[in-house]
Protein backbone atom coordinates (compact mmCIF):
# COMPACT_ATOMS: atom_id res chain seq x y z
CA UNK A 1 -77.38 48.09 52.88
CA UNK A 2 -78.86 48.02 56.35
CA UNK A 3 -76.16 49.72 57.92
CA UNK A 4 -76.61 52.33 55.06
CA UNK A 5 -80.31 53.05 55.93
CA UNK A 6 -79.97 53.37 59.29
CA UNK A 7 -76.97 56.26 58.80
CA UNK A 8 -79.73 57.77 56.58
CA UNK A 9 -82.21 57.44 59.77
CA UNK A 10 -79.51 59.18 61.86
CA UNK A 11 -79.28 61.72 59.19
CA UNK A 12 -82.79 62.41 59.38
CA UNK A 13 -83.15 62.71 62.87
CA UNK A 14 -79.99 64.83 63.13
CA UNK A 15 -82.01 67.43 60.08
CA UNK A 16 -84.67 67.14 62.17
CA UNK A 17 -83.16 68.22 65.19
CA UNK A 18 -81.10 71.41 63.08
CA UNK A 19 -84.93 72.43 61.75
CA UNK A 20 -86.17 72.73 65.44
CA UNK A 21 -82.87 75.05 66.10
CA UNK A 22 -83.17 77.05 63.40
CA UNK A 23 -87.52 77.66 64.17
CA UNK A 24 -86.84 78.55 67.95
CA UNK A 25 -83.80 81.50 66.41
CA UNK A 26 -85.98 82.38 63.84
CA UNK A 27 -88.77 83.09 66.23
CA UNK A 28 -86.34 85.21 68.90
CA UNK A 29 -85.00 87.03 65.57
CA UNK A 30 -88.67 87.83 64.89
CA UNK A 31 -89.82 88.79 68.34
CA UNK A 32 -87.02 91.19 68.32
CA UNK A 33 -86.71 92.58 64.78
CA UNK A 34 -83.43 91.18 63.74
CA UNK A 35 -84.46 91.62 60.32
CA UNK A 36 -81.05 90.50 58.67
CA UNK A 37 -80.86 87.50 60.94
CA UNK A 38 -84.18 86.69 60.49
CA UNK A 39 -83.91 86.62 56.85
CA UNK A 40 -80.66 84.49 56.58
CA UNK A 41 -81.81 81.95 59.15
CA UNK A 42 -85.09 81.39 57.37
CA UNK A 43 -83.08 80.54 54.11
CA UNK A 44 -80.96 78.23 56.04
CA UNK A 45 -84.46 77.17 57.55
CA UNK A 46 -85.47 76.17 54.24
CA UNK A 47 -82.17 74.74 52.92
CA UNK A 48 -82.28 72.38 55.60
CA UNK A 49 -85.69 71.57 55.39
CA UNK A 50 -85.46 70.37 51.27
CA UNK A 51 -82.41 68.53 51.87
CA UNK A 52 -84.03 66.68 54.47
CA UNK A 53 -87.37 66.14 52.09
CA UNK A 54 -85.11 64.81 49.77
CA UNK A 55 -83.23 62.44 52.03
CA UNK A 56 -86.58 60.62 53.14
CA UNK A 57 -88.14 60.68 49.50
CA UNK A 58 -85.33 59.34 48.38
CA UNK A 59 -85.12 56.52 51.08
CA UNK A 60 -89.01 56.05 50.78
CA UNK A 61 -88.10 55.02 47.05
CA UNK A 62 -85.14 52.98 47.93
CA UNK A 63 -82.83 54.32 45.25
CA UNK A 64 -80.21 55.01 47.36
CA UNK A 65 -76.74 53.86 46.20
CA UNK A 66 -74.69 51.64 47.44
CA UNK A 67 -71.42 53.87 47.02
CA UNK A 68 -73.17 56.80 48.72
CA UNK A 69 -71.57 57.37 52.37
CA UNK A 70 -72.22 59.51 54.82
């Protein structure tokens, strides 16, 4: 079960990490009007941003399974 947590650690950091990407393109979309891409990455922006939520409210619970892998 320890080994499981800390691949859910990794997996947070790694969400974290995709959440930073995604804010520094969605600013340089929005400095220079790329509407469409704008729009699409802040989707994906938020996307990645519940999943992650969910990840660490679900590990600050401690119901994750055992047969989950990663």
């Amino acid at each position: 079960m320890e080994d499981l947590s800390k691949k859910v650690d990794k997996l947070v950091e790694v969400l974290k990490e995709k959440e930073t990407d995604l804010r520094h393109k969605l600013k340089f979309c929005k400095e220079h009007k790329f509407e469409k891409e704008e729009e699409w990455l802040r989707m994906k922006y938020q996307i990645v941003n519940e999943i992650r939520f969910e990840v660490e409210l679900l590990k600050s619970e401690n119901k994750f399974c055992p047969k989950l892998s990663f």
